[in-house]
C-alpha atoms as a PDB file:
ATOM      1  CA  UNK A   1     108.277 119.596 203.693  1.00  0.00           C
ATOM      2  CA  UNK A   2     110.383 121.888 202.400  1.00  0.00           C
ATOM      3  CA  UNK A   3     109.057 125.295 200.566  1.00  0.00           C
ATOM      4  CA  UNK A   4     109.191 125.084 196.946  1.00  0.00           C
ATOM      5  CA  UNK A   5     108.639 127.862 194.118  1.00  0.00           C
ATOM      6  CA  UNK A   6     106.990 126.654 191.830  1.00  0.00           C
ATOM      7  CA  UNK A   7     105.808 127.593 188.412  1.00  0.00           C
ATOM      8  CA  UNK A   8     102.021 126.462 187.726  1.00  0.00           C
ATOM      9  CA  UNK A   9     100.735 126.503 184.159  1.00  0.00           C
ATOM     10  CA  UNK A  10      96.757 125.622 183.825  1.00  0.00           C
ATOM     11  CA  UNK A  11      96.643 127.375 187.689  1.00  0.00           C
ATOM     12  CA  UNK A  12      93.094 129.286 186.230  1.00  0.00           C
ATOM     13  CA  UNK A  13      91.405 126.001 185.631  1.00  0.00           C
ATOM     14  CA  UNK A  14      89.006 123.523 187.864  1.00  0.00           C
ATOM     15  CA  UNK A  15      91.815 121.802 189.529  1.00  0.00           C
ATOM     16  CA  UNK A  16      94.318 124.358 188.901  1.00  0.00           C
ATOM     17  CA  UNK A  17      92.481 126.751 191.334  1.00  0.00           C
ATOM     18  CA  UNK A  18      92.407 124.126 194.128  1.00  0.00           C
ATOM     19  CA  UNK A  19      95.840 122.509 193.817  1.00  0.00           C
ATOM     20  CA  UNK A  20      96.871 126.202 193.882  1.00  0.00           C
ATOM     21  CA  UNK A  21      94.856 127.013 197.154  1.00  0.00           C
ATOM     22  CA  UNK A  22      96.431 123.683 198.661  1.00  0.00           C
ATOM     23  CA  UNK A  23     100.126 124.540 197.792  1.00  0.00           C
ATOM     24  CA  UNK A  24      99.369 128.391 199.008  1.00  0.00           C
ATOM     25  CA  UNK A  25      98.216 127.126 202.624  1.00  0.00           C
ATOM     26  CA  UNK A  26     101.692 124.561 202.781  1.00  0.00           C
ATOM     27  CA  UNK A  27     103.718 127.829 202.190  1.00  0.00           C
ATOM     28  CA  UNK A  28     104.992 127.577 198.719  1.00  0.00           C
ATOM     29  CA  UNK A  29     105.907 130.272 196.305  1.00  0.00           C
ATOM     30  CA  UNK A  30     103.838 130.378 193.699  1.00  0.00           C
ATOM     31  CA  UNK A  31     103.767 131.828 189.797  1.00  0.00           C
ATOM     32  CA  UNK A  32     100.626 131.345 187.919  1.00  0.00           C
ATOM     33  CA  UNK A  33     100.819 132.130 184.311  1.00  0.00           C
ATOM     34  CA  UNK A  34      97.776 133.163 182.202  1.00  0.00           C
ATOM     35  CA  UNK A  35      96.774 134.753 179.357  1.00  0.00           C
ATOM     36  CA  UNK A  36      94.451 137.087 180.922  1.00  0.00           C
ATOM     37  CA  UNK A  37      95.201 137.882 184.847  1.00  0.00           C
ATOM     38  CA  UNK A  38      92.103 140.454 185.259  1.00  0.00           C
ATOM     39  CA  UNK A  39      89.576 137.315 185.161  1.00  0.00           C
ATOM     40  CA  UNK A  40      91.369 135.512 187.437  1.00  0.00           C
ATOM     41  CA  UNK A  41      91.911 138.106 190.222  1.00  0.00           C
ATOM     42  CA  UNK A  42      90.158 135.892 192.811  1.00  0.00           C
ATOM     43  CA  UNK A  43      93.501 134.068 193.311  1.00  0.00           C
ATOM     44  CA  UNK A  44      95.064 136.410 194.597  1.00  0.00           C
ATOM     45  CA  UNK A  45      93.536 136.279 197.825  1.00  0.00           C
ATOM     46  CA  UNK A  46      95.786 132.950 198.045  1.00  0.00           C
ATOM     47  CA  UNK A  47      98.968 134.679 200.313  1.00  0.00           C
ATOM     48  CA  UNK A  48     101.690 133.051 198.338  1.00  0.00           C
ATOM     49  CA  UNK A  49     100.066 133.508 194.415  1.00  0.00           C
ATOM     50  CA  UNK A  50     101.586 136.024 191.858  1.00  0.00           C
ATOM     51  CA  UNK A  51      99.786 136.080 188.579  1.00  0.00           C
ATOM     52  CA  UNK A  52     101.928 136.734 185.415  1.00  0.00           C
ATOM     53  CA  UNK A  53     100.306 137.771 182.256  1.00  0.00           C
ATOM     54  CA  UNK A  54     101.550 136.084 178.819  1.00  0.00           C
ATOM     55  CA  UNK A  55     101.408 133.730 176.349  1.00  0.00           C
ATOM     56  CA  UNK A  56     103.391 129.814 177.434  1.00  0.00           C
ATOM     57  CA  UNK A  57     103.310 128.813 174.198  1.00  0.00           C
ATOM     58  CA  UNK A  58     106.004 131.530 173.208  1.00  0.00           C
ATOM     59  CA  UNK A  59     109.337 130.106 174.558  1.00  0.00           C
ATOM     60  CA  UNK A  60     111.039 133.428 176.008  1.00  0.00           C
ATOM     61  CA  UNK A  61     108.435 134.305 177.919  1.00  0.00           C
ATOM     62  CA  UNK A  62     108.073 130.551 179.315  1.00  0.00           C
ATOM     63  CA  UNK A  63     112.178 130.728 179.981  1.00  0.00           C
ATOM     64  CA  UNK A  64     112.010 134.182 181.766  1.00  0.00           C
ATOM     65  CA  UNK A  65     108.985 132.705 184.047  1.00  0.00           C
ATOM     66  CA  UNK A  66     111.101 129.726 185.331  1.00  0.00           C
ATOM     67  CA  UNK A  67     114.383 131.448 185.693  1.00  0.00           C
ATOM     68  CA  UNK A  68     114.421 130.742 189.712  1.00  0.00           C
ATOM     69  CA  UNK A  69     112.066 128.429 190.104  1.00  0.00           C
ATOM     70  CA  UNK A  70     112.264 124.757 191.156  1.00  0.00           C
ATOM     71  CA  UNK A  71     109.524 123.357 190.024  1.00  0.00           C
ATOM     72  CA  UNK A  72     106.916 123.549 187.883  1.00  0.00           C
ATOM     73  CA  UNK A  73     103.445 121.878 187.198  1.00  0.00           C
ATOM     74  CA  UNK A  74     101.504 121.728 183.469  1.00  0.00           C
ATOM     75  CA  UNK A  75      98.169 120.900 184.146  1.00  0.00           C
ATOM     76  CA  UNK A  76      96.824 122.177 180.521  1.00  0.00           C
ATOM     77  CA  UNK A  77      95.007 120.518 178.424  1.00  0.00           C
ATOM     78  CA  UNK A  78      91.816 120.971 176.077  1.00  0.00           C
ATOM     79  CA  UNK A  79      88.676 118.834 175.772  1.00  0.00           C
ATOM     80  CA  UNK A  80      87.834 120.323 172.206  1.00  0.00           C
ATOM     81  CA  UNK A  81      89.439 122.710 169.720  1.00  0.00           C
ATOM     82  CA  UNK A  82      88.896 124.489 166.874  1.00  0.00           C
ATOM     83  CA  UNK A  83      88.308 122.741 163.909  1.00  0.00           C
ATOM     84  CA  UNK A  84      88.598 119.442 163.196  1.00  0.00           C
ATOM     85  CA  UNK A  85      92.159 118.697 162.203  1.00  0.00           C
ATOM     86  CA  UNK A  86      94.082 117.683 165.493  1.00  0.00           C
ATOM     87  CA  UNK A  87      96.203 120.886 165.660  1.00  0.00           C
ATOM     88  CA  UNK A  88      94.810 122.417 168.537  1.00  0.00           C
ATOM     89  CA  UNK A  89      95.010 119.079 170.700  1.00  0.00           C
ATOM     90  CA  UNK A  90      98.631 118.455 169.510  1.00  0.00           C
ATOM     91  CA  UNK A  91      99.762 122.054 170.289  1.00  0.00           C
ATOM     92  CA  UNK A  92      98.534 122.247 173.835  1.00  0.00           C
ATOM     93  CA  UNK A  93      98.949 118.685 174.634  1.00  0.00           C
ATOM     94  CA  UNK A  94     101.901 117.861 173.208  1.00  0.00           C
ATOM     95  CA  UNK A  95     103.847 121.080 171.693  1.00  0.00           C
ATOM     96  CA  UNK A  96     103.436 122.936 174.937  1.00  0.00           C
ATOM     97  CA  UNK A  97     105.544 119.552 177.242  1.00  0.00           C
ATOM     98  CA  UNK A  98     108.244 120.064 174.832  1.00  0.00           C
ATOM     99  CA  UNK A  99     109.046 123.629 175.460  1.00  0.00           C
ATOM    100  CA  UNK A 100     108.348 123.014 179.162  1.00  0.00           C
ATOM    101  CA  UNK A 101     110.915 120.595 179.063  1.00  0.00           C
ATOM    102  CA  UNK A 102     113.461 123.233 177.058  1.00  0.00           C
ATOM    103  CA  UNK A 103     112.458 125.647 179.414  1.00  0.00           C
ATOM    104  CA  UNK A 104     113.056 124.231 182.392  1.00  0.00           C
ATOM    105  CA  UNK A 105     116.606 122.797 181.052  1.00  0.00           C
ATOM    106  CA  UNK A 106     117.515 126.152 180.217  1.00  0.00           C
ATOM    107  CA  UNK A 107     116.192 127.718 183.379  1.00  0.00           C
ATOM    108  CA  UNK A 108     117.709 125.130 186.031  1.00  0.00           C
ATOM    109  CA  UNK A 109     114.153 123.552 187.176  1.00  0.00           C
ATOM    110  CA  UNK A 110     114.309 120.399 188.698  1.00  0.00           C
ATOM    111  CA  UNK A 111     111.300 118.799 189.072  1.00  0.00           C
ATOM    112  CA  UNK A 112     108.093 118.493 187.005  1.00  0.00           C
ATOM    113  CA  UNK A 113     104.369 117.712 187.788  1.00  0.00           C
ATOM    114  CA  UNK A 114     102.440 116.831 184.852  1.00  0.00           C
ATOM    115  CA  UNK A 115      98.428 116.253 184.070  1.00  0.00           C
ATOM    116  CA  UNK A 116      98.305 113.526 181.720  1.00  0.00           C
ATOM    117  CA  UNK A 117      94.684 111.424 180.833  1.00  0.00           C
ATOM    118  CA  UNK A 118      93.738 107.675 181.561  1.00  0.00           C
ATOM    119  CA  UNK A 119      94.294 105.415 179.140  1.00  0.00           C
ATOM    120  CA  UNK A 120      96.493 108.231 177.169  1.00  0.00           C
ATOM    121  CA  UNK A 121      97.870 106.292 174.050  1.00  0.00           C
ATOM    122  CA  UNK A 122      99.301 106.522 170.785  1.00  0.00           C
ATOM    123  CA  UNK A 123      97.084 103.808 168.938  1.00  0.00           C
ATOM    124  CA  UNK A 124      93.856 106.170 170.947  1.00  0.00           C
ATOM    125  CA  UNK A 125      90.894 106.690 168.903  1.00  0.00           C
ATOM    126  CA  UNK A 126      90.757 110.036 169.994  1.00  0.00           C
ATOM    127  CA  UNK A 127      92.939 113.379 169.034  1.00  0.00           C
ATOM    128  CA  UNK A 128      92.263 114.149 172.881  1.00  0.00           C
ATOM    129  CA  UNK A 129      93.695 110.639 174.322  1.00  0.00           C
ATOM    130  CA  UNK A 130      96.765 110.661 171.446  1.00  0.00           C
ATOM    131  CA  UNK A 131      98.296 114.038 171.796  1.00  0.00           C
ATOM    132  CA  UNK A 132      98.015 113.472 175.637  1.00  0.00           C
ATOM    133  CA  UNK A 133     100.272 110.436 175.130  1.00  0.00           C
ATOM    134  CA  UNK A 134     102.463 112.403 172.807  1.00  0.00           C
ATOM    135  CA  UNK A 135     102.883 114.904 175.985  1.00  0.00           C
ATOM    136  CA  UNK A 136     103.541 112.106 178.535  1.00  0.00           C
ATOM    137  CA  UNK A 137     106.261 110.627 176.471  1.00  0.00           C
ATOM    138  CA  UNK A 138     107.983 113.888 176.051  1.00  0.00           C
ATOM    139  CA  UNK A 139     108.137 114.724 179.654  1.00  0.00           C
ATOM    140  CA  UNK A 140     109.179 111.086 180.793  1.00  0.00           C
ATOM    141  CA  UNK A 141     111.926 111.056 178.238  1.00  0.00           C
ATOM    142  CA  UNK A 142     113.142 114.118 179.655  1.00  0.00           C
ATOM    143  CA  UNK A 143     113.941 112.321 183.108  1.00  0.00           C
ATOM    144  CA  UNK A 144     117.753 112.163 184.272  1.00  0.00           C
ATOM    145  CA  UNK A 145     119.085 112.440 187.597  1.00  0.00           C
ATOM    146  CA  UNK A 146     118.834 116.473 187.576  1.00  0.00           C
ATOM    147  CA  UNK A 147     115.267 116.570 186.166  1.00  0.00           C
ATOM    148  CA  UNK A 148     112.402 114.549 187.985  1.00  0.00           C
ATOM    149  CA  UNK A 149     109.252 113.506 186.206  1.00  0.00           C
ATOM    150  CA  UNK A 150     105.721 112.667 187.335  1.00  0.00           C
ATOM    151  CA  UNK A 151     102.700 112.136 185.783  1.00  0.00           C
ATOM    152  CA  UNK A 152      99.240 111.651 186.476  1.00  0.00           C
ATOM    153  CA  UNK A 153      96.674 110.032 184.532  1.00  0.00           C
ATOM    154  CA  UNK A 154      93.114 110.375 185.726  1.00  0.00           C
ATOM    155  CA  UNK A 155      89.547 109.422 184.785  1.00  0.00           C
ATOM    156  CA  UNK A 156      86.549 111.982 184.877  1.00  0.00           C
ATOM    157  CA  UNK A 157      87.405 114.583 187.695  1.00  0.00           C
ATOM    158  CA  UNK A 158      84.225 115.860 190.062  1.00  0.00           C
ATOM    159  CA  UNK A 159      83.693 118.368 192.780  1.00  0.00           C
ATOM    160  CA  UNK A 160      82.124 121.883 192.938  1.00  0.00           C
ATOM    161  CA  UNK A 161      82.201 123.845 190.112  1.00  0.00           C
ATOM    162  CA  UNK A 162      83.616 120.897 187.984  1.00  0.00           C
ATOM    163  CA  UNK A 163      82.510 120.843 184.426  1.00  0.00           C
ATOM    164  CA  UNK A 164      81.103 117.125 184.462  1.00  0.00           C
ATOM    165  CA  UNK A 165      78.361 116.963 186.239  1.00  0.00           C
ATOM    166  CA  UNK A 166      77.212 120.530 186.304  1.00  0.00           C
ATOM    167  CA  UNK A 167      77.335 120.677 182.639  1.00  0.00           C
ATOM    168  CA  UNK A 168      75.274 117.630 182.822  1.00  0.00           C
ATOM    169  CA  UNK A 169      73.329 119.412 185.434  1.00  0.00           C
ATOM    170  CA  UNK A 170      72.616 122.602 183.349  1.00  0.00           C
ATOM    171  CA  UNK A 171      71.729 120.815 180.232  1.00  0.00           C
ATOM    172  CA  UNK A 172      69.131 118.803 181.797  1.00  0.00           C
ATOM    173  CA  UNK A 173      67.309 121.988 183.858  1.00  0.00           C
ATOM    174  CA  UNK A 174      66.223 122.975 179.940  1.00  0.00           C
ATOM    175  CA  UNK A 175      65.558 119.317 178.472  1.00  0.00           C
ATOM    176  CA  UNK A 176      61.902 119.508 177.550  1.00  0.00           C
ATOM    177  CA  UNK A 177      61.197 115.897 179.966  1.00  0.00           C
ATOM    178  CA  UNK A 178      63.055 113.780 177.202  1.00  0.00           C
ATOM    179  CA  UNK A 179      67.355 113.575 177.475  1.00  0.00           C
ATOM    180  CA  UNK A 180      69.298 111.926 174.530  1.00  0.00           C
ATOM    181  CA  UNK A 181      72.285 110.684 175.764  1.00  0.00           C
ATOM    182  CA  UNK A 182      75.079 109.669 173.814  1.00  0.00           C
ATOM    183  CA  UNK A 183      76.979 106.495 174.702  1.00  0.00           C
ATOM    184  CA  UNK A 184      74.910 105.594 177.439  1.00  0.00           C
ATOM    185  CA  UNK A 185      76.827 102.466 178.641  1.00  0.00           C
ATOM    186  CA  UNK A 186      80.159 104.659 178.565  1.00  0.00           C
ATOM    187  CA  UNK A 187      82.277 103.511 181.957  1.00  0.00           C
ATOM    188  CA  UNK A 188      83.846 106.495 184.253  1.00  0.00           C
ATOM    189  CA  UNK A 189      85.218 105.740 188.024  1.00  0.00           C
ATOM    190  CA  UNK A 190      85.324 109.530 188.930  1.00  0.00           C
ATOM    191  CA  UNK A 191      87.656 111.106 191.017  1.00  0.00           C
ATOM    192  CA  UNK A 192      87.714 113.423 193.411  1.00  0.00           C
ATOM    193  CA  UNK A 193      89.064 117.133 193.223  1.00  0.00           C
ATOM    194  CA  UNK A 194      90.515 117.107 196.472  1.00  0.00           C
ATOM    195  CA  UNK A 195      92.045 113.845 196.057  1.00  0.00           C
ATOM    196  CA  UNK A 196      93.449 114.604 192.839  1.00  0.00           C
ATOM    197  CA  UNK A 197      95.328 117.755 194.387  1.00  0.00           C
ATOM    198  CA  UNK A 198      96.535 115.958 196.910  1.00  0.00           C
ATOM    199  CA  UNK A 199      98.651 113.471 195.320  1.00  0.00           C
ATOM    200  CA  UNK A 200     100.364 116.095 193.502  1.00  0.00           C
ATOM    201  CA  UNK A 201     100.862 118.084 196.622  1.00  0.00           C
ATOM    202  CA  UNK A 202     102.155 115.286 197.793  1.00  0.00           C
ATOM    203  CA  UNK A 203     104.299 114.136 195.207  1.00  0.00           C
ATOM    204  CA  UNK A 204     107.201 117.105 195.475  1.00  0.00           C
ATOM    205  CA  UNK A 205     109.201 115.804 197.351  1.00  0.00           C
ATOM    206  CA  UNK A 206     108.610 112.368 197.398  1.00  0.00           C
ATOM    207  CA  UNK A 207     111.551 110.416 195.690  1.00  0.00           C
ATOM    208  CA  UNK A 208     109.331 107.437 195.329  1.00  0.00           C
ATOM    209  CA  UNK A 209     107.140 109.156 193.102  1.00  0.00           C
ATOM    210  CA  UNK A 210     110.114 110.018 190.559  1.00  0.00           C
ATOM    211  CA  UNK A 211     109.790 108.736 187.525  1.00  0.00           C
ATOM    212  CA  UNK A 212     106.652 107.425 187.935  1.00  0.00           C
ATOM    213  CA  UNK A 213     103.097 107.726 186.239  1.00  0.00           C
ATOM    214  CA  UNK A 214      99.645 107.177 188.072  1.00  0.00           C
ATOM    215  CA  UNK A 215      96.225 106.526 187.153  1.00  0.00           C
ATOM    216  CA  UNK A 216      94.082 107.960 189.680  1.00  0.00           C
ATOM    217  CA  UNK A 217      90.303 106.691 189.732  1.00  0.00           C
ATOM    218  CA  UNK A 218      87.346 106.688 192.968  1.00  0.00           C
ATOM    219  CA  UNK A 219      86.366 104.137 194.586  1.00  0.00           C
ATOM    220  CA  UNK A 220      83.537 103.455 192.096  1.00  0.00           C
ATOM    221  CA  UNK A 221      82.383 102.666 188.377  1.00  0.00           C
ATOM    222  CA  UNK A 222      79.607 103.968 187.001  1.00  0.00           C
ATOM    223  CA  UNK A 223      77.985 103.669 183.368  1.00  0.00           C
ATOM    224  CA  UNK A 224      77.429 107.404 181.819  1.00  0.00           C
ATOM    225  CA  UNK A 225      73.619 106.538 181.906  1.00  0.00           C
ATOM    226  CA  UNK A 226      73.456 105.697 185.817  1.00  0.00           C
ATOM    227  CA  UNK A 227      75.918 109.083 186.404  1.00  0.00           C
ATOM    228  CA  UNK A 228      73.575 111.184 184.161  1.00  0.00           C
ATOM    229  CA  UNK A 229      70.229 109.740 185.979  1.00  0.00           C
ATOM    230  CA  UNK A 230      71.716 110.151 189.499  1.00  0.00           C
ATOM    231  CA  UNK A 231      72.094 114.135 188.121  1.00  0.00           C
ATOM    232  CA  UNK A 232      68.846 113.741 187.784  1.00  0.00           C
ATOM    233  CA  UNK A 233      67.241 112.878 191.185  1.00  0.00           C
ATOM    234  CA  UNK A 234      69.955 115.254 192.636  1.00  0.00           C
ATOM    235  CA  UNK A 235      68.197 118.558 190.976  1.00  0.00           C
ATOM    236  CA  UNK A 236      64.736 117.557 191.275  1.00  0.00           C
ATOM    237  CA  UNK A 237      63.774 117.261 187.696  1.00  0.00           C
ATOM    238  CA  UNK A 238      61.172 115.035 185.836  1.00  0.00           C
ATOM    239  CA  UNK A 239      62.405 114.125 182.771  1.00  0.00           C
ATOM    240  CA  UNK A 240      63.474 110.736 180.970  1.00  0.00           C
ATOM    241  CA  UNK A 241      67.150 109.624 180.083  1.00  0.00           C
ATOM    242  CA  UNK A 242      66.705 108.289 176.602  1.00  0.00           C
ATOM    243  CA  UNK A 243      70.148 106.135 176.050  1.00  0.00           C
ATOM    244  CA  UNK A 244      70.962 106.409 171.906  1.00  0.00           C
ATOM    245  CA  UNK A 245      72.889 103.351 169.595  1.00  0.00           C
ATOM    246  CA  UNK A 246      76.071 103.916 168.735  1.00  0.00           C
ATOM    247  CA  UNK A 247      74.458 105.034 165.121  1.00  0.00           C
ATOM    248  CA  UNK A 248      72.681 107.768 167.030  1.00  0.00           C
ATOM    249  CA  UNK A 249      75.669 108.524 169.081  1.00  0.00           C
ATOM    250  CA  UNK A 250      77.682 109.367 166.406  1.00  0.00           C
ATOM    251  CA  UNK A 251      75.224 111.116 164.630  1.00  0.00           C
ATOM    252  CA  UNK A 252      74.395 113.618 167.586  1.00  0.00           C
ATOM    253  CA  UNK A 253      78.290 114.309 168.022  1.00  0.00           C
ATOM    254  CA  UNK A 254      78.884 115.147 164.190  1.00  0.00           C
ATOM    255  CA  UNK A 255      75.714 117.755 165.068  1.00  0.00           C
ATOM    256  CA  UNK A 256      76.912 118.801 168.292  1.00  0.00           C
ATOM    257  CA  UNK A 257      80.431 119.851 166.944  1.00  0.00           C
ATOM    258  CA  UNK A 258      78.888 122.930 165.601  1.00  0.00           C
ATOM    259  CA  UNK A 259      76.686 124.005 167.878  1.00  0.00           C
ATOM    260  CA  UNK A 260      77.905 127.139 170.295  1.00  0.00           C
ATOM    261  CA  UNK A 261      80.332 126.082 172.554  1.00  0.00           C
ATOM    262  CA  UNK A 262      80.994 122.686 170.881  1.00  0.00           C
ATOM    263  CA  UNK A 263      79.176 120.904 173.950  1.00  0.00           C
ATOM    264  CA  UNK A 264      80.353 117.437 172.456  1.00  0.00           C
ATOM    265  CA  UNK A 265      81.883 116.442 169.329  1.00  0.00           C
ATOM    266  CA  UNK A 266      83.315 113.822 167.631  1.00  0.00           C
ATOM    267  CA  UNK A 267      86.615 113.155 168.859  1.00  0.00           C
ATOM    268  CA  UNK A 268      84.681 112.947 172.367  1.00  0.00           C
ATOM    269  CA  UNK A 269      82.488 110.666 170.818  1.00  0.00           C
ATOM    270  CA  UNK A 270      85.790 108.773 170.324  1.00  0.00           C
ATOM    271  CA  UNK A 271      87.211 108.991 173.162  1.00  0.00           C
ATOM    272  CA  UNK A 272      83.637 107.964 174.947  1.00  0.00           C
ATOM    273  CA  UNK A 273      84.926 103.953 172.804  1.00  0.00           C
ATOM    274  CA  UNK A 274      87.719 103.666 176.160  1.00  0.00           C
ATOM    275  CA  UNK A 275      86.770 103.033 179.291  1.00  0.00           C
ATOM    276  CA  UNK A 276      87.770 105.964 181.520  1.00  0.00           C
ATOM    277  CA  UNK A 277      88.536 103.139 184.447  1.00  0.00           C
ATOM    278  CA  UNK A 278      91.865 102.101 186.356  1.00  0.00           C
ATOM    279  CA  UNK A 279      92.963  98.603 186.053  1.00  0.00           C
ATOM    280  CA  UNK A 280      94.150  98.502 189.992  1.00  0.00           C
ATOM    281  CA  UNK A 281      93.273 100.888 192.843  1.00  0.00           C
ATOM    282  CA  UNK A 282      94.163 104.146 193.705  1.00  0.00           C
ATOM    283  CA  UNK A 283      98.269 104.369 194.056  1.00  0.00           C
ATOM    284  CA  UNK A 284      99.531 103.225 197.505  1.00  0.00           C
ATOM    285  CA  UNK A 285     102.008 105.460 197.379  1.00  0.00           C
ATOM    286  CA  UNK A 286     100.022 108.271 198.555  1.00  0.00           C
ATOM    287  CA  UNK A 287      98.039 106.463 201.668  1.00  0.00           C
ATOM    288  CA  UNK A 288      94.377 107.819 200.371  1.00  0.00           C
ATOM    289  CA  UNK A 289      90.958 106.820 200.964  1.00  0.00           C
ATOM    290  CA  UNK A 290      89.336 107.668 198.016  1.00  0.00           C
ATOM    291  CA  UNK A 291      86.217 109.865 197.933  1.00  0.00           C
ATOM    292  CA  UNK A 292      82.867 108.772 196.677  1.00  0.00           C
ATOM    293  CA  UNK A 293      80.663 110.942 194.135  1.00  0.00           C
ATOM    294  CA  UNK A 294      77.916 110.117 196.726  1.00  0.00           C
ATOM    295  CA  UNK A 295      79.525 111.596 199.491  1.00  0.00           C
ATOM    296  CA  UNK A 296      80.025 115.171 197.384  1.00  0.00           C
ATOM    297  CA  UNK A 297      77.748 115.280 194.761  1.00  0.00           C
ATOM    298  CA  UNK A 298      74.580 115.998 196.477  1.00  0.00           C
ATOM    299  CA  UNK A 299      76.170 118.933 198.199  1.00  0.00           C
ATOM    300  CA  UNK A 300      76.757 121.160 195.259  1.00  0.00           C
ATOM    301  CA  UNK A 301      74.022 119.540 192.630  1.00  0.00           C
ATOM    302  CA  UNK A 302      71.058 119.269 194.965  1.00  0.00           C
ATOM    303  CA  UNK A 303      68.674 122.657 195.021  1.00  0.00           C
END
């Protein structure tokens, strides 16, 4: 394979961290850009990282940062914002592709990774699953036979120190025996960290991946209810899963959104109405045995 440098935008996050670690150990060159490099220090034990403080939303900053690079990966996105309006989702979702894609025109990059969302869609419910499909359009417009596009679409994404089931983990260490849950009968088929990385390690420099978009989904479907009670037995704690009606549902999200930290709000509450599960298997493309939660879970959950 041959040695790419690559530009990695959302490198500070859960599966920015690992896909970094993965592309360090196959030699690459890479830039991470963040907004605040002294919290993310512990990267640069990875031999081949540079950090590189700014702001990607301004676009001279985002041109001077790909000026010699040949690739570069977005994996940025938000799960909530500020507000209520749609603004935040649209700027980092879809705003931010488009001056990736100026950027990189401008700067002579020739290939792009990009972190989309299953089931990503204009006529989405959700701000979250819209703007995502506003950002995947962009980039795949952007194709031509100088500029190579991929995108990846996944459902729920687990492994240590993921924010799924350990937030799921941590709110249920202080529920006092009783746990409302919110769309119980919500359907995920969670994937895998590692497997996730992979395929876009992988993807670089393989043509048959130009061009294309993936949905990548485990081996297995779950209903939010079974994922939240199997969090359950894993730390050891006595208390009851309590599924709410959609009435309820709704009701606890339009509460939630104000609470500190916004731990679930509405437009997750909307985008909780799709499925997050992949119509076929994992892509073939990439020869992968998916990973089960069973086969992870217990080893970072479990105390």
């Amino acid at each position: 394979m041959a040695r790419h440098k690559i530009c990695l935008l959302g490198g500070t996050g859960f599966v920015g961290k690992r896909l970094a670690a993965r592309l360090s150990e196959a030699g690459h060159d890479i830039v991470i850009l963040t907004r605040y490099a002294t919290r993310h220090r512990d990267l640069l034990v990875l031999p081949t990282v540079r950090l590189v403080e700014g702001d990607v939303h301004h676009a001279d900053f985002l041109r001077q940062q790909l000026k010699g690079r040949d690739t570069v990966i977005n994996l940025i996105g938000i799960l909530n914002e500020k507000g209520r309006s749609g603004k935040g989702f649209r700027r980092a979702h879809a705003e931010l592709p488009e001056k990736i894609i100026e950027a990189s025109r401008e700067a002579g990059v020739h290939r792009l990774l990009h972190m989309s969302a299953l089931h990503a869609a204009r006529t989405a419910p959700s701000h979250y699953l819209r703007t995502k499909a506003l950002g995947e359009e962009a980039v795949h417009r952007a194709e031509n036979p100088d500029f190579h596009v991929t995108s990846f679409r996944p459902s729920v994404i687990f492994g240590p120190g993921d924010g799924f089931l350990n937030r799921f983990a941590g709110l249920l260490r202080l529920a006092p025996g009783v746990f409302p849950l919110a769309c119980p009968g919500a359907r995920f088929q969670p994937v895998y960290i590692e497997d996730v990385v992979r395929v876009f390690a992988d993807s670089l420099d393989n043509h048959q991946t130009f061009g294309q978009r993936y949905d990548l989904c485990g081996p297995k479907i779950y209903r939010l209810r079974e994922i939240v009670e199997y969090v359950v037995k894993l730390i050891n704690k006595r208390v009851c899963v309590v599924g709410l009606p959609d009435g309820l549902s709704y009701l606890q999200a339009a509460m939630l959104e104000f609470a500190p930290g916004k731990p679930f709000s509405l437009d997750n509450y909307r985008s909780l109405q799709i499925d997050s599960i992949c119509e076929k298997g994992f892509p073939e493309v990439f020869g992968i045995t998916t990973t089960s939660l069973e086969e992870i879970a217990p080893g970072y959950l479990h105390r």
